[in-house]
N, C-alpha and C. Protein backbone atom coordinates (compact mmCIF):
# COMPACT_ATOMS: atom_id res chain seq x y z
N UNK A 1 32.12 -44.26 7.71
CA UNK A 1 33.50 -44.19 8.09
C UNK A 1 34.10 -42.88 7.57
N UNK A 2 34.71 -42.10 8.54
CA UNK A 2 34.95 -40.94 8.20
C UNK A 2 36.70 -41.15 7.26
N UNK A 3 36.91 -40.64 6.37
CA UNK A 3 38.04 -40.47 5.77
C UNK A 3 39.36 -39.82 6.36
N UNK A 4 40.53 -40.18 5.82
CA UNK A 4 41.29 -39.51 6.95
C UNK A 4 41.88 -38.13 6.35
N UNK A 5 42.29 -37.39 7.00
CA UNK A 5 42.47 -35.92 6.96
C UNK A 5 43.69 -35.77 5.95
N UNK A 6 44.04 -35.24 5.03
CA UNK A 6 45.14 -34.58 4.25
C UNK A 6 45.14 -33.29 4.75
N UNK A 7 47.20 -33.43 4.99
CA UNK A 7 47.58 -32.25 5.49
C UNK A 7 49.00 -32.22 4.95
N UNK A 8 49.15 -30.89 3.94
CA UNK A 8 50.61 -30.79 3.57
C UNK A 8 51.14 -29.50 4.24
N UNK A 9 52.13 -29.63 4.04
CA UNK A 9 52.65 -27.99 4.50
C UNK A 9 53.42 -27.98 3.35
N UNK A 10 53.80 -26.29 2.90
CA UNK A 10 53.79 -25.52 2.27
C UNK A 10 55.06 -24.54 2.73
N UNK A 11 55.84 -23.85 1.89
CA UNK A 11 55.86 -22.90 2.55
C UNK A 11 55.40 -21.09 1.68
N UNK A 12 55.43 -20.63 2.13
CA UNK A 12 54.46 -19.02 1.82
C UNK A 12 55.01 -18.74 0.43
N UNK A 13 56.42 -19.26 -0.01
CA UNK A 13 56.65 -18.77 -1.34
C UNK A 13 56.48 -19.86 -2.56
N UNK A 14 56.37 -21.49 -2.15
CA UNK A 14 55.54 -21.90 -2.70
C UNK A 14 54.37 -21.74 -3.27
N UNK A 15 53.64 -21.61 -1.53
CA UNK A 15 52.26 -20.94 -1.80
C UNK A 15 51.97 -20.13 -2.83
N UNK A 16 52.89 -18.78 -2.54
CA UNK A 16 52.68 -17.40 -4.20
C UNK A 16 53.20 -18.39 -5.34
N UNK A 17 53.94 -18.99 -5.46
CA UNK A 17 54.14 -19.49 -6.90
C UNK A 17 53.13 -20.31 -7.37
N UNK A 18 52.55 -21.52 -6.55
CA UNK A 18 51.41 -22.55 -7.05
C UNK A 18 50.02 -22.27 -6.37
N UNK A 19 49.57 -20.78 -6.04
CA UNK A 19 48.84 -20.75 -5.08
C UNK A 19 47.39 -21.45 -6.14
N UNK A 20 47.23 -21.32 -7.75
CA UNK A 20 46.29 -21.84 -8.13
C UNK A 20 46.16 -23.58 -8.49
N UNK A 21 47.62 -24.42 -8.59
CA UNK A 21 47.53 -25.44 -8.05
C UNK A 21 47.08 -25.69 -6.95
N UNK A 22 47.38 -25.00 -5.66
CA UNK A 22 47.18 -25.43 -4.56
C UNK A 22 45.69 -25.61 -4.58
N UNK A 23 45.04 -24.70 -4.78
CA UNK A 23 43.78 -24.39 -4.66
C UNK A 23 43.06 -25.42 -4.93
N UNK A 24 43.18 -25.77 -6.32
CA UNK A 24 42.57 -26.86 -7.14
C UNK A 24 42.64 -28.07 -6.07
N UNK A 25 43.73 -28.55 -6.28
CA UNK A 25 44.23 -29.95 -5.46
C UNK A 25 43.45 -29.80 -3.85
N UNK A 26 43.22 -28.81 -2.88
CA UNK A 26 42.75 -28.74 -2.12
C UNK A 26 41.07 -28.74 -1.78
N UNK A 27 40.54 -28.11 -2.90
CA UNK A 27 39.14 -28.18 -3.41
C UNK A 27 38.64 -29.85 -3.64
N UNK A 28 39.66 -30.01 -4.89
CA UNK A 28 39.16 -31.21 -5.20
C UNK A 28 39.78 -32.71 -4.92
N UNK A 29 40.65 -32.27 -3.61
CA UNK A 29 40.85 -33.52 -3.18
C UNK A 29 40.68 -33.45 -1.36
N UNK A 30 40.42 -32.33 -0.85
CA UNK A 30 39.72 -32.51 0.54
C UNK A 30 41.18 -32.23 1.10
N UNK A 31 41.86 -31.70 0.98
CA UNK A 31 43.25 -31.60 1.38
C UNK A 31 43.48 -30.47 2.26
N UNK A 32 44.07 -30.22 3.23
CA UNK A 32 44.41 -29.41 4.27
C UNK A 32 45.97 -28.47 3.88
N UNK A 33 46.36 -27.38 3.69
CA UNK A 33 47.41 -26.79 2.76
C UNK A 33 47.90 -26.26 4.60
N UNK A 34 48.98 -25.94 5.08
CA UNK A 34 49.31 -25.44 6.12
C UNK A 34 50.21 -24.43 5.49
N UNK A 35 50.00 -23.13 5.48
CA UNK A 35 51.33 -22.37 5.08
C UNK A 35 52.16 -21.80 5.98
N UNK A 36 54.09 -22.09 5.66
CA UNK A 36 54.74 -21.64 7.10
C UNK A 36 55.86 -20.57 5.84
N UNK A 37 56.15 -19.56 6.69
CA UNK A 37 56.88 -18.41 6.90
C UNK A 37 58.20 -18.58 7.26
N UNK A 38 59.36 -19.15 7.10
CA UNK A 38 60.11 -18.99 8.24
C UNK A 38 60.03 -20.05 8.98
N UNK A 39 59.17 -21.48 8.38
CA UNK A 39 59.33 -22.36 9.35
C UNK A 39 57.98 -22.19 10.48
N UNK A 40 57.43 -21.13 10.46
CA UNK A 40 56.39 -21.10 11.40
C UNK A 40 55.11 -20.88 10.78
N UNK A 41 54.21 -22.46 11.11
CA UNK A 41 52.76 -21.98 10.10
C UNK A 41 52.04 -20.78 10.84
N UNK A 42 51.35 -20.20 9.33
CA UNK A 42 51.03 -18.99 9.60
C UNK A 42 49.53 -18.68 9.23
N UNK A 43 48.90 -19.42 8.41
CA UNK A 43 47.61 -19.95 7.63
C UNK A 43 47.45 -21.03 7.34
N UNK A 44 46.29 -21.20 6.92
CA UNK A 44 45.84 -22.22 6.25
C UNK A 44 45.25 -22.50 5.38
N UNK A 45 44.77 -23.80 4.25
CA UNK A 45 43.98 -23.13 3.31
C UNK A 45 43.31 -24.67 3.43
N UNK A 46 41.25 -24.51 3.78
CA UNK A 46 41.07 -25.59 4.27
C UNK A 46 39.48 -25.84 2.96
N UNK A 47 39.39 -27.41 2.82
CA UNK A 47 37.67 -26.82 1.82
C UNK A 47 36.72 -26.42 2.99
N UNK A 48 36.37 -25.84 1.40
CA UNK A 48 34.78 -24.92 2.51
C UNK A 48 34.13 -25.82 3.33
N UNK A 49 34.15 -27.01 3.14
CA UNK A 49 33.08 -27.79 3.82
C UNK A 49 33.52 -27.59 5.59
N UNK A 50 35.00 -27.87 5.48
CA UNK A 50 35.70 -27.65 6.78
C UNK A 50 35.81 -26.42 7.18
N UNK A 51 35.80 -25.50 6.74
CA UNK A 51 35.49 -23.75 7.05
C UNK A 51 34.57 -23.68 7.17
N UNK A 52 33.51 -24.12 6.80
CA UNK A 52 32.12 -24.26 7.63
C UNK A 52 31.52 -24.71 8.96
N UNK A 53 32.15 -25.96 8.93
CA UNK A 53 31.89 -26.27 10.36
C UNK A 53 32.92 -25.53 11.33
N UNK A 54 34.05 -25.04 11.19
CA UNK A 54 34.59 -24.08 12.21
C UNK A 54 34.11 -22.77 12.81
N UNK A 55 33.35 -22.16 11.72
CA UNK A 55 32.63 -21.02 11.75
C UNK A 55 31.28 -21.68 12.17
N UNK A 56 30.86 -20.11 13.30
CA UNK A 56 28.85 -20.35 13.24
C UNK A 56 28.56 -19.27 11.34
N UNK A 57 27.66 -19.86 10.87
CA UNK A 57 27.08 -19.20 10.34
C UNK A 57 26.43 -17.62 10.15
N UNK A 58 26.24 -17.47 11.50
CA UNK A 58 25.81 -16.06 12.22
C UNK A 58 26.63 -15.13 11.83
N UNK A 59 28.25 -15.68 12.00
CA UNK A 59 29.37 -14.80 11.86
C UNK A 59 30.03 -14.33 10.94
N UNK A 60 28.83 -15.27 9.33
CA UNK A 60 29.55 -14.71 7.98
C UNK A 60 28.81 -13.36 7.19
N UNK A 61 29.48 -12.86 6.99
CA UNK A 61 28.93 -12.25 5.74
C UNK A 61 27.88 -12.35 5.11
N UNK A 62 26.51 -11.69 4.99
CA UNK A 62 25.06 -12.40 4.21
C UNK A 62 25.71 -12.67 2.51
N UNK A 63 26.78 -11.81 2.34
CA UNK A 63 27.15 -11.86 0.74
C UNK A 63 27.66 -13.25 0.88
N UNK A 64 28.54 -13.85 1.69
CA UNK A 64 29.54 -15.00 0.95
C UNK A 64 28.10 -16.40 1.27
N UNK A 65 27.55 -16.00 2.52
CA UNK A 65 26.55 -17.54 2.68
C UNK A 65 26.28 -18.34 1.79
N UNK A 66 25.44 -17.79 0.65
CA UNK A 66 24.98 -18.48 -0.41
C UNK A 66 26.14 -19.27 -1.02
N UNK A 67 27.24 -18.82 -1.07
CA UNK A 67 28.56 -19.25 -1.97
C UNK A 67 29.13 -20.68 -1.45
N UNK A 68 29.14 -20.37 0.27
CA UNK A 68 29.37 -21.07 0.86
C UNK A 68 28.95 -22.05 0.83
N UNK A 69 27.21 -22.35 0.95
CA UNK A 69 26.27 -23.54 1.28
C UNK A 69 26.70 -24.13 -0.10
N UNK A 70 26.63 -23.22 -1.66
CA UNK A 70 27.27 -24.05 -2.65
C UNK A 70 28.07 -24.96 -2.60
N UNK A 71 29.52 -24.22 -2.00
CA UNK A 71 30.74 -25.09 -1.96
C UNK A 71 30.33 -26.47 -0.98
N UNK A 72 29.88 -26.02 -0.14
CA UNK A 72 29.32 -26.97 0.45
C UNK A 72 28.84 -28.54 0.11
N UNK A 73 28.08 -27.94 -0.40
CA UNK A 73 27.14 -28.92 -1.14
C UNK A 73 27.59 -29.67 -2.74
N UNK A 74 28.72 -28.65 -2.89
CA UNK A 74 29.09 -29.21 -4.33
C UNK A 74 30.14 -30.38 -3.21
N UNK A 75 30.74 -30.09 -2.30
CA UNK A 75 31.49 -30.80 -1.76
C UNK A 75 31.04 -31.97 -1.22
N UNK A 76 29.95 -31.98 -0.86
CA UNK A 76 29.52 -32.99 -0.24
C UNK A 76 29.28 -34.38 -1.91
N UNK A 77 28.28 -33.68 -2.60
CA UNK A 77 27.79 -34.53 -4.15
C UNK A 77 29.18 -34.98 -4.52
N UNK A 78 30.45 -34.18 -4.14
CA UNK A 78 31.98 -34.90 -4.61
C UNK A 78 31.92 -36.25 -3.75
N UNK A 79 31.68 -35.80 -2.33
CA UNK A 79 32.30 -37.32 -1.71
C UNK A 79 31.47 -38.56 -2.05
N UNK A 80 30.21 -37.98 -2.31
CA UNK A 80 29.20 -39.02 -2.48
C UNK A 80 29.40 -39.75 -3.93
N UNK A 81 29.59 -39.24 -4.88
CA UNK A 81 30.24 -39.51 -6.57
C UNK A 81 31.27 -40.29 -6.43
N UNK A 82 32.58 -39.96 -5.34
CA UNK A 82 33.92 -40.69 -5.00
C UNK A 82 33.64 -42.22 -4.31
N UNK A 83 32.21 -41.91 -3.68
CA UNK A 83 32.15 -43.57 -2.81
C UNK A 83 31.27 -44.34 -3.96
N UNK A 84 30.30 -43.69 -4.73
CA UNK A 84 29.53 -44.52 -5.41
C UNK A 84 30.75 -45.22 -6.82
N UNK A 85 31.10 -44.44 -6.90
CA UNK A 85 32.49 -44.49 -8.29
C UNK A 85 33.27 -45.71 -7.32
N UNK A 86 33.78 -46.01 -6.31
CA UNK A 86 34.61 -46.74 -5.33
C UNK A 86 33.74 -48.00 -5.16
N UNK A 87 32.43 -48.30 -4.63
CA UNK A 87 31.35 -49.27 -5.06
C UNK A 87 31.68 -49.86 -6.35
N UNK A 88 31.42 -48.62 -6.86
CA UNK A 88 30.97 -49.68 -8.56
C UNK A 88 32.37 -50.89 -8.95
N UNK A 89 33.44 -49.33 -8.67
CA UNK A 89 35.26 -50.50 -9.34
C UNK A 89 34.51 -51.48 -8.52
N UNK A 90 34.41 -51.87 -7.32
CA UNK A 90 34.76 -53.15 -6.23
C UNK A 90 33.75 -53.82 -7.17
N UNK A 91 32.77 -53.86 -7.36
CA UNK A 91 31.82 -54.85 -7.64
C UNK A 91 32.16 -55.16 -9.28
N UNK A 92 33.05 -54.12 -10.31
CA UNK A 92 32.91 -54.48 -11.40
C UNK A 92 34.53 -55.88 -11.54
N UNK A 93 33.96 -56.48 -13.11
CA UNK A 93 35.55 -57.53 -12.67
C UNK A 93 36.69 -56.67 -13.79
N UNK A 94 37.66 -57.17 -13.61
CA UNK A 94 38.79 -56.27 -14.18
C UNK A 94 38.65 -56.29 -15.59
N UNK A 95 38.54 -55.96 -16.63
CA UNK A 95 38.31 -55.62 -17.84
C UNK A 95 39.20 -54.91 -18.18
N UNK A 96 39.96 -55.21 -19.36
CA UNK A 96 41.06 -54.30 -19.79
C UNK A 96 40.73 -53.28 -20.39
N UNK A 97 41.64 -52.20 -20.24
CA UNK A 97 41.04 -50.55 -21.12
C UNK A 97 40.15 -50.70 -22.36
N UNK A 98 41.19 -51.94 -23.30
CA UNK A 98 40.79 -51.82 -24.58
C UNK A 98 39.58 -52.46 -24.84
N UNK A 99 39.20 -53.54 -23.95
CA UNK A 99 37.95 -54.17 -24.47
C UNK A 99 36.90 -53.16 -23.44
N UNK A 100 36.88 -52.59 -23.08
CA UNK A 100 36.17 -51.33 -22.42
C UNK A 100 36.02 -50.45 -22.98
N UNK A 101 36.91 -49.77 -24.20
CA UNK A 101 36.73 -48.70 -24.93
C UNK A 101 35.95 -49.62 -25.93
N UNK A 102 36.71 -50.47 -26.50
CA UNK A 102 35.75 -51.63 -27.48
C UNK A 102 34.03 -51.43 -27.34
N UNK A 103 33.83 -51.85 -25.92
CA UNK A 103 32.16 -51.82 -25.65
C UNK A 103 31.09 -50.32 -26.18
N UNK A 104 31.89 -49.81 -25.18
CA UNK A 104 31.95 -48.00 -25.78
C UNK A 104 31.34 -47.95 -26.48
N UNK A 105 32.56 -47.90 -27.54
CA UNK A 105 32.23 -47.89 -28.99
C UNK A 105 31.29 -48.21 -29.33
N UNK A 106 31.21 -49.99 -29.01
CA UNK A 106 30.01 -50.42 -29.53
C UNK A 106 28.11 -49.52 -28.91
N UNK A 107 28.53 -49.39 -27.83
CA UNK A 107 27.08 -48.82 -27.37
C UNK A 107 27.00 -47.63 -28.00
N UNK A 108 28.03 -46.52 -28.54
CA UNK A 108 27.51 -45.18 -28.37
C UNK A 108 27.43 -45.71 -30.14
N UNK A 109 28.00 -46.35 -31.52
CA UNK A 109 27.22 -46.97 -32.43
C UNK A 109 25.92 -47.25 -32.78
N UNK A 110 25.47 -48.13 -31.55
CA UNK A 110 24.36 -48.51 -31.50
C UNK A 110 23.50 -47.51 -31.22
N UNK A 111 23.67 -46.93 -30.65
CA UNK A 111 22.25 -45.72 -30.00
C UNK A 111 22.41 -44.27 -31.22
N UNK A 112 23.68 -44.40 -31.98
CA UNK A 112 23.30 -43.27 -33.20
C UNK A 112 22.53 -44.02 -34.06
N UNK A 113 22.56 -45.24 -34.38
CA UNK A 113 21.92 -45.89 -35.60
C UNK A 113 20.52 -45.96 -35.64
């Protein structure tokens, strides 16, 4: 099941003020940034994974490729970490913080001793 698309808009002097928030939050949450000017979008700022499939390959740069297939791929091991992490909550039963840090404790105890 494909996830659904995040898309904020922005506008360009936002953008210069939080452009390294933006970044982050867009990287690591799959998020679509639209930047408008005047009310009229003018860019965009999309993850690599999605700048990849818009582009052929043919048409990049031999320097950025390698960087790319990274982001790529680091992007992909994200979504896959986000569904296995999403599995586990569903199947685990609700346990409160404290008797969870409690256990913790107790295991990382046990394995110095």
């Amino acid at each position: 099941m494909k996830k659904p698309l995040r898309i904020r808009t922005v506008s360009a002097t936002e953008a210069k003020n939080r452009l390294g928030e933006i970044l982050k939050y867009a990287y690591a949450n799959e998020e679509h940034v639209i930047i408008e000017r005047g009310g009229i979008p003018v860019a965009a700022i999309v993850p690599m994974q999605d700048y990849a499939q818009l582009i052929e390959e043919k048409d990049l740069p031999e320097a950025v490729k390698p960087a790319i297939a990274n982001g790529v791929q680091a992007a992909a091991s994200r979504t896959r970490l986000r569904a296995f992490l999403a599995a586990a909550h569903r199947q685990m039963p609700d346990v409160p913080e404290e008797e969870s840090n409690q256990d913790i404790q107790t295991a990382i105890s046990a394995i110095r001793s």
